[in-house]
PDB file of N, CA and C in Angstrom:
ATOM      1  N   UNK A   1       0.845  -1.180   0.000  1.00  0.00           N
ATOM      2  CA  UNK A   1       0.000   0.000   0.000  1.00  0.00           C
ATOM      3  C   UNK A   1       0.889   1.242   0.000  1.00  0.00           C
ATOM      4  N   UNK A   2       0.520   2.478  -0.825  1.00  0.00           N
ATOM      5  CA  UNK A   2       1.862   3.336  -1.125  1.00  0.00           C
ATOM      6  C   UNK A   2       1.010   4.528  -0.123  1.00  0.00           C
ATOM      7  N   UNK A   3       1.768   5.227   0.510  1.00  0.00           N
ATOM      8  CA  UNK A   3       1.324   6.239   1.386  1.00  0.00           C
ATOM      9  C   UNK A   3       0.478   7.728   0.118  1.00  0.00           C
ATOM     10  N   UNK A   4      -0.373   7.620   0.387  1.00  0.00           N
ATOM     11  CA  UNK A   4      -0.816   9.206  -0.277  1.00  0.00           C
ATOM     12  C   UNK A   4      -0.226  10.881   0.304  1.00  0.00           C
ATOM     13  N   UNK A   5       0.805  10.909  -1.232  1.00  0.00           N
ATOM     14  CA  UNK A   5       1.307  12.245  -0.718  1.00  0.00           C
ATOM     15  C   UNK A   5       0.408  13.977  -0.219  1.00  0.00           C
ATOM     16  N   UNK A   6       0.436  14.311   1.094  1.00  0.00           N
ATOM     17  CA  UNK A   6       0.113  15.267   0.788  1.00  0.00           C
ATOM     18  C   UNK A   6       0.592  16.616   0.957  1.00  0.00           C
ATOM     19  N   UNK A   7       0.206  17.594  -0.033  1.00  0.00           N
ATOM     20  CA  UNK A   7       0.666  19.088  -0.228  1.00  0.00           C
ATOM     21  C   UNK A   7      -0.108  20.089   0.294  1.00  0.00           C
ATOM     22  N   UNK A   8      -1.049  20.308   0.764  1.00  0.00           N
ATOM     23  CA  UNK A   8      -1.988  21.122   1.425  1.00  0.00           C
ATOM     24  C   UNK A   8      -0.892  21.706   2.497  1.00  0.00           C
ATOM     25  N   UNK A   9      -0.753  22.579   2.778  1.00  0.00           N
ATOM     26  CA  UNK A   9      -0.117  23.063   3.936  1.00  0.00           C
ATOM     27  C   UNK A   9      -0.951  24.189   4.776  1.00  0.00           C
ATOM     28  N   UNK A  10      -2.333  23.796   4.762  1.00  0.00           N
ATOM     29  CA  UNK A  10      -3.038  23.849   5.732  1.00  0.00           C
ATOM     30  C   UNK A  10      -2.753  22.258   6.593  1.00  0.00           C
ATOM     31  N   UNK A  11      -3.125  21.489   6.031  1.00  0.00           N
ATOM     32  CA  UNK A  11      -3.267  20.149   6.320  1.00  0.00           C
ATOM     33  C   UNK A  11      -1.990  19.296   6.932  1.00  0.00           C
ATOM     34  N   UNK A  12      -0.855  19.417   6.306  1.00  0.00           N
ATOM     35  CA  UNK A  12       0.103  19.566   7.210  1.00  0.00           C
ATOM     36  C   UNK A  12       0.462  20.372   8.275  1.00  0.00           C
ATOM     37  N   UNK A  13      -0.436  21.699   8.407  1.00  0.00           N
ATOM     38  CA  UNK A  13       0.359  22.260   9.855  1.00  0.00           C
ATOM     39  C   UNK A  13      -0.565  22.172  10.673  1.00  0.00           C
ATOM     40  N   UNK A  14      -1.830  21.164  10.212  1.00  0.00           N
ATOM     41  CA  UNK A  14      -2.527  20.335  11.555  1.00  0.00           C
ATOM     42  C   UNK A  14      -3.555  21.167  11.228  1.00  0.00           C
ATOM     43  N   UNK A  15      -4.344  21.862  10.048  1.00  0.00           N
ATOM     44  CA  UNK A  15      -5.483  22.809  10.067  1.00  0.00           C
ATOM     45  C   UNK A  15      -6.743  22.069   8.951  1.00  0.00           C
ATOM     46  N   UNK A  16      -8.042  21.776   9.320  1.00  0.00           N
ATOM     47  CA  UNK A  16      -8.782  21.256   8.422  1.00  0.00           C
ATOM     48  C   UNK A  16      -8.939  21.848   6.792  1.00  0.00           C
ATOM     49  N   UNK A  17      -8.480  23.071   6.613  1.00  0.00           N
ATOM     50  CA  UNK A  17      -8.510  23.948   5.618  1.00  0.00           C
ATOM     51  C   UNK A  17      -8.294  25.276   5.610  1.00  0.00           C
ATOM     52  N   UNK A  18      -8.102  26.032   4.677  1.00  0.00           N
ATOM     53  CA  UNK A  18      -7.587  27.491   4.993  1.00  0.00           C
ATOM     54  C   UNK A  18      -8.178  28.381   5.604  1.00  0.00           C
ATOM     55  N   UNK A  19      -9.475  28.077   5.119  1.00  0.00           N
ATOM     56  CA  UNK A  19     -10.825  28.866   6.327  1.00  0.00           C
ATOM     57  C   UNK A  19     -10.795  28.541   7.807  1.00  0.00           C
ATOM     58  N   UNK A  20     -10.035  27.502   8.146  1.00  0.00           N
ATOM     59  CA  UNK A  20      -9.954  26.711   9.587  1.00  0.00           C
ATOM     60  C   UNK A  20      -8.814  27.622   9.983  1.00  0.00           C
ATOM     61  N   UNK A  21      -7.929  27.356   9.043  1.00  0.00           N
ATOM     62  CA  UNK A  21      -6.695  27.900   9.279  1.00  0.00           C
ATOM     63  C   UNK A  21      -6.488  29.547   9.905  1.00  0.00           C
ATOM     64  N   UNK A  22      -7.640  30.143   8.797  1.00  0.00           N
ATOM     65  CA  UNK A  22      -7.613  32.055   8.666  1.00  0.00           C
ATOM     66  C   UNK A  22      -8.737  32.323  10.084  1.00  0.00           C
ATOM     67  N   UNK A  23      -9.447  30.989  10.759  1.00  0.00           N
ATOM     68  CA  UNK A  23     -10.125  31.617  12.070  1.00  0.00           C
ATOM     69  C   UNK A  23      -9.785  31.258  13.106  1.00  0.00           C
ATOM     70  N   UNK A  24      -8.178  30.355  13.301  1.00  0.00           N
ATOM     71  CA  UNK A  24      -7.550  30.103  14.015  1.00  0.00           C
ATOM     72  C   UNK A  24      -6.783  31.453  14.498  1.00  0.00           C
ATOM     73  N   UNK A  25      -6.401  31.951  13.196  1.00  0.00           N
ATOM     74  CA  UNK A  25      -5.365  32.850  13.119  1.00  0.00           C
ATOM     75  C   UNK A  25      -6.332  34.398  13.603  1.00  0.00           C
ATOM     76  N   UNK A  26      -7.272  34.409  13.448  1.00  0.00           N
ATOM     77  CA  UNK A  26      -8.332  35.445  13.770  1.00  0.00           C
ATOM     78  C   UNK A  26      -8.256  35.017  15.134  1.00  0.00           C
ATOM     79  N   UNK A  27      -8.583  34.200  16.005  1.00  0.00           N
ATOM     80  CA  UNK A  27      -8.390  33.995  17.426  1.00  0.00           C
ATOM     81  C   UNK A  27      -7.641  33.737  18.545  1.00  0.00           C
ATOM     82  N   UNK A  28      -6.153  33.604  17.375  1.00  0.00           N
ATOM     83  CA  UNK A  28      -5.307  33.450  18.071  1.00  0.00           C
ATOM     84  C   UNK A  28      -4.354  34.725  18.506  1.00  0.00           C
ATOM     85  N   UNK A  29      -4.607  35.666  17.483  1.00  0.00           N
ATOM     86  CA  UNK A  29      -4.449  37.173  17.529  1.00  0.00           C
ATOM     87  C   UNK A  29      -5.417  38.341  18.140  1.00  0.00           C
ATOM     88  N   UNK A  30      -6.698  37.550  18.503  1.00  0.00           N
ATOM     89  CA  UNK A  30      -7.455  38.382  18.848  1.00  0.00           C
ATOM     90  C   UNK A  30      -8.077  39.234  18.133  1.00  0.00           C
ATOM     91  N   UNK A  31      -7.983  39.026  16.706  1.00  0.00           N
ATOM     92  CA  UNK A  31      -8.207  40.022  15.992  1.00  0.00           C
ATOM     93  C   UNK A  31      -9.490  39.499  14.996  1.00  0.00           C
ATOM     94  N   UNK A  32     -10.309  40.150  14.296  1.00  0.00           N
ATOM     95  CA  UNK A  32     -12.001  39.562  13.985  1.00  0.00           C
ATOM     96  C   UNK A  32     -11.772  38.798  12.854  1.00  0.00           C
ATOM     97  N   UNK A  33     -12.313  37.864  12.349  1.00  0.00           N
ATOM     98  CA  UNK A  33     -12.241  37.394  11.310  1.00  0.00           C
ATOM     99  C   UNK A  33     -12.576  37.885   9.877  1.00  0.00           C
ATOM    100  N   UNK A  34     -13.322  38.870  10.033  1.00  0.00           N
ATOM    101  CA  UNK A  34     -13.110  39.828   8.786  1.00  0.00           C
ATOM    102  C   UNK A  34     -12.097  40.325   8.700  1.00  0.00           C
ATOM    103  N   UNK A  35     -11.355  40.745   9.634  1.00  0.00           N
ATOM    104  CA  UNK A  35     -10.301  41.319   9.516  1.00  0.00           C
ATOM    105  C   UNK A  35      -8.926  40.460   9.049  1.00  0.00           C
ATOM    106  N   UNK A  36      -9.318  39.054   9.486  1.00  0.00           N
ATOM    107  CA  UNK A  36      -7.743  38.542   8.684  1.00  0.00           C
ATOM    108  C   UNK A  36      -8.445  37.760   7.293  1.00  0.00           C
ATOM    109  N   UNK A  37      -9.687  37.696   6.836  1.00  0.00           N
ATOM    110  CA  UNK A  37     -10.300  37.089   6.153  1.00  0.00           C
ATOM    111  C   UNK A  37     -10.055  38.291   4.535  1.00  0.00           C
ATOM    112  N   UNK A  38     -10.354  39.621   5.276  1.00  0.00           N
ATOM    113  CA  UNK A  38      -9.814  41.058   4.274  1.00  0.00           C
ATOM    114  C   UNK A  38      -8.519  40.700   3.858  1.00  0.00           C
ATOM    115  N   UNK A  39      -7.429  40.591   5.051  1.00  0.00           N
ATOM    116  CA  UNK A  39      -5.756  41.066   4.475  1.00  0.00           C
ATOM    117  C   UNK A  39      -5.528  39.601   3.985  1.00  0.00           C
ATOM    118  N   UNK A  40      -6.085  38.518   3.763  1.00  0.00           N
ATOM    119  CA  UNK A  40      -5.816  37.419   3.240  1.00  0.00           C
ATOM    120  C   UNK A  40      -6.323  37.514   2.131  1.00  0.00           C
ATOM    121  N   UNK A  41      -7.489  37.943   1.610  1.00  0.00           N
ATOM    122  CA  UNK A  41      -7.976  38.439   0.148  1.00  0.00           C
ATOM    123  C   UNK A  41      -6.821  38.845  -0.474  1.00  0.00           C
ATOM    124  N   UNK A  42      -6.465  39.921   0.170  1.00  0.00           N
ATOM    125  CA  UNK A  42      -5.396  41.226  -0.244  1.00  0.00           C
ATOM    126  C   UNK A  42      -3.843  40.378  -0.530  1.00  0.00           C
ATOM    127  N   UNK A  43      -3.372  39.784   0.654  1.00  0.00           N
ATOM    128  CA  UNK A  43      -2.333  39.441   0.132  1.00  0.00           C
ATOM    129  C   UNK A  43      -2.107  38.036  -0.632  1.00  0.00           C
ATOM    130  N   UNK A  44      -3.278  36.800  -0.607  1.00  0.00           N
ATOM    131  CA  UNK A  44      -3.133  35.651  -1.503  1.00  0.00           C
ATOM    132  C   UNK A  44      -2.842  34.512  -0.568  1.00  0.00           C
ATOM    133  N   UNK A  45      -3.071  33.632  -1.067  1.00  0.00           N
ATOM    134  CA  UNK A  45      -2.625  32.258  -0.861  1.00  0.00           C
ATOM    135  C   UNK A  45      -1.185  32.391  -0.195  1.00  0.00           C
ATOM    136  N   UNK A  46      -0.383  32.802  -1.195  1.00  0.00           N
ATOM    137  CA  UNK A  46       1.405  32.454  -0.973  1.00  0.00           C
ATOM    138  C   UNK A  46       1.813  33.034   0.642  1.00  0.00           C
ATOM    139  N   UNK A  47       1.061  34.235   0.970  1.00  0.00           N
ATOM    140  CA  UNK A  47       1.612  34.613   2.482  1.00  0.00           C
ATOM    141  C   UNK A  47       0.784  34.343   3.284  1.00  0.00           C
ATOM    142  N   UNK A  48      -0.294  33.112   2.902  1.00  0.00           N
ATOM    143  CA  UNK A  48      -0.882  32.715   4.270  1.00  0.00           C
ATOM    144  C   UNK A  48       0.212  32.285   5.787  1.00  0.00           C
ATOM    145  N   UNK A  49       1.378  31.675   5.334  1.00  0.00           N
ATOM    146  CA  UNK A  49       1.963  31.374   6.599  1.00  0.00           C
ATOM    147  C   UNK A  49       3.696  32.572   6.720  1.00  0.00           C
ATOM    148  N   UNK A  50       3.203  33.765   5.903  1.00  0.00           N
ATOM    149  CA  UNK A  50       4.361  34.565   6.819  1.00  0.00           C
ATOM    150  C   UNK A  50       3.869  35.932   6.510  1.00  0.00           C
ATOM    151  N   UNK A  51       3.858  37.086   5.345  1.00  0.00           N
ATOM    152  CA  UNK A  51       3.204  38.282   5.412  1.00  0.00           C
ATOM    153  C   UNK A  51       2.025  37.721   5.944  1.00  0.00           C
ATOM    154  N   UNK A  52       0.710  37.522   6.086  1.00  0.00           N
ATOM    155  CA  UNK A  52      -0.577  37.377   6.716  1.00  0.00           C
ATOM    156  C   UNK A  52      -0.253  37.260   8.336  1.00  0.00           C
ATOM    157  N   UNK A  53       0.332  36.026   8.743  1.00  0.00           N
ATOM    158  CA  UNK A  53       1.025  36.435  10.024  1.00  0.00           C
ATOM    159  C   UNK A  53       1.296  38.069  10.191  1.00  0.00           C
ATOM    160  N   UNK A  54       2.077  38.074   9.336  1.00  0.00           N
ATOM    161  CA  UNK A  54       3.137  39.313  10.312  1.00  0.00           C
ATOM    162  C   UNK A  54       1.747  40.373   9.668  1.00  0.00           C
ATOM    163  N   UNK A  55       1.150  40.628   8.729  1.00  0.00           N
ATOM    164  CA  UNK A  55      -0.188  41.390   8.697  1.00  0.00           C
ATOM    165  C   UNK A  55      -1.257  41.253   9.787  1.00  0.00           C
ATOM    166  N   UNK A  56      -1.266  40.249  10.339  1.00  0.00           N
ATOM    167  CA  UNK A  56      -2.352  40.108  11.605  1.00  0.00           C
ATOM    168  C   UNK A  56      -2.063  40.455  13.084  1.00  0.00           C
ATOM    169  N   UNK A  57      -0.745  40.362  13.161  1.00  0.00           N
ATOM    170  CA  UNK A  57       0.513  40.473  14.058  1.00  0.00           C
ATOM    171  C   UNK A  57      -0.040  42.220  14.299  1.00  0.00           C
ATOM    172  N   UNK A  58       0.256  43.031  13.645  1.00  0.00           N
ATOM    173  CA  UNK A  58       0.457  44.052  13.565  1.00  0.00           C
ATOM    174  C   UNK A  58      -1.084  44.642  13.295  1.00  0.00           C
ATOM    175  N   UNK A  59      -1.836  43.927  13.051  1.00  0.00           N
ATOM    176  CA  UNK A  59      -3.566  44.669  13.421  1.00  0.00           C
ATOM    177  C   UNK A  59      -3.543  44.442  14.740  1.00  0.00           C
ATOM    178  N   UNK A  60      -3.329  43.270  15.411  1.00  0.00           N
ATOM    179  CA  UNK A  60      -3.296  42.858  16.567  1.00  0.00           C
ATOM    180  C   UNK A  60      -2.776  43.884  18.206  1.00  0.00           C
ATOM    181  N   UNK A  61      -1.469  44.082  17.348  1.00  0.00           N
ATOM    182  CA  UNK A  61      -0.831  45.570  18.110  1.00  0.00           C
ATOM    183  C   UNK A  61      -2.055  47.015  18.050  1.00  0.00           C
ATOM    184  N   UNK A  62      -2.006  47.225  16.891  1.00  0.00           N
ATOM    185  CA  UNK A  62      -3.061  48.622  16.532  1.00  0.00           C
ATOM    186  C   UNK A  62      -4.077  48.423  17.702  1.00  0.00           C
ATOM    187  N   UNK A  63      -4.803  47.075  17.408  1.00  0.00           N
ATOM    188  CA  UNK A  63      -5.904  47.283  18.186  1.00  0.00           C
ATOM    189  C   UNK A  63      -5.635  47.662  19.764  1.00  0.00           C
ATOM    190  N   UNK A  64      -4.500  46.866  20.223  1.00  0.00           N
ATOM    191  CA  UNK A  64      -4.240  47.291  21.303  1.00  0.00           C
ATOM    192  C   UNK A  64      -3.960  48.776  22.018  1.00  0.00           C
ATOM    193  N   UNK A  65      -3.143  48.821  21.118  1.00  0.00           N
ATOM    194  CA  UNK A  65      -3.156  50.734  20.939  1.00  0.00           C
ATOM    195  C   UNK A  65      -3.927  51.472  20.709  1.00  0.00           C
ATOM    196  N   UNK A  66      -4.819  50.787  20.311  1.00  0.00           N
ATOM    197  CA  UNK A  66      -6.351  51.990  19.737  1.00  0.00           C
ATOM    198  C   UNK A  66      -6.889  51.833  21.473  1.00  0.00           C
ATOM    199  N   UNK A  67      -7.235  50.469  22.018  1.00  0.00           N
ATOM    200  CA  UNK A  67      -7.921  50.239  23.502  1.00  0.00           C
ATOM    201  C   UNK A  67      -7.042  51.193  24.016  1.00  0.00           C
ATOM    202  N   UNK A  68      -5.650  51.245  24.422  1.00  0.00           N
ATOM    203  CA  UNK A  68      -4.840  52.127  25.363  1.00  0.00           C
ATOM    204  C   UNK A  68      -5.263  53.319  25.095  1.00  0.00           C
ATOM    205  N   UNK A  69      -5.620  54.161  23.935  1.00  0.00           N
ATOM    206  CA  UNK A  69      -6.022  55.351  23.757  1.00  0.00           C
ATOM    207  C   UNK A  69      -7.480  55.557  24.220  1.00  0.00           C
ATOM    208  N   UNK A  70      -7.981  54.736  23.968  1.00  0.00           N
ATOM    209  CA  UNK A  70      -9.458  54.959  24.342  1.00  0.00           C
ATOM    210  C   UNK A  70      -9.767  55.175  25.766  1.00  0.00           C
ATOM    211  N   UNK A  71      -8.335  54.321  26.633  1.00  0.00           N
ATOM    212  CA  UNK A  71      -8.979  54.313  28.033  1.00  0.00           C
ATOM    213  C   UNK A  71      -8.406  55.598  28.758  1.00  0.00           C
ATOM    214  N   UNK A  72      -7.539  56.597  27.972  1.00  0.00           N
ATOM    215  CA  UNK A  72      -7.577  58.135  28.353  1.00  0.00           C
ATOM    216  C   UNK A  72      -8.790  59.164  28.234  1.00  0.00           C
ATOM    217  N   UNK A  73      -9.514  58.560  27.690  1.00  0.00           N
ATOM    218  CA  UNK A  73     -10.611  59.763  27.288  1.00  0.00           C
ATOM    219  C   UNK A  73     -11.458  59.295  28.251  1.00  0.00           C
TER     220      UNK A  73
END
């Protein structure tokens, strides 16, 4: 019996699919799923596992910084 190769690299990094993948990454950043569901439109397939990171990374910060500002007023 020959092993079935697979290439999905959702599926290899343990994710049912990219949509699994992009609301993992929405919750694991804290950040909404429109929001990494948008910059994943924007940047493609190819930077699902490093610009999209470092794009969610960095909404992730904002938001925080937007709360710190908010709690001066």
């Amino acid at each position: 019996m020959q092993m079935e190769k697979i290439d999905c690299p959702y599926l290899l990094n343990g994710y049912e699919s990219r949509r699994d993948y992009l609301e993992q990454l929405a919750e694991g950043y804290g950040v909404s799923q429109s929001v990494v569901f948008a910059l994943a439109s924007m940047l493609g397939e190819t930077e699902d596992f490093d610009g999209l990171v470092h794009s969610v990374h960095e909404a992730s910060e904002d938001m925080m910084l937007n709360d710190l500002d908010n709690d001066d007023l």
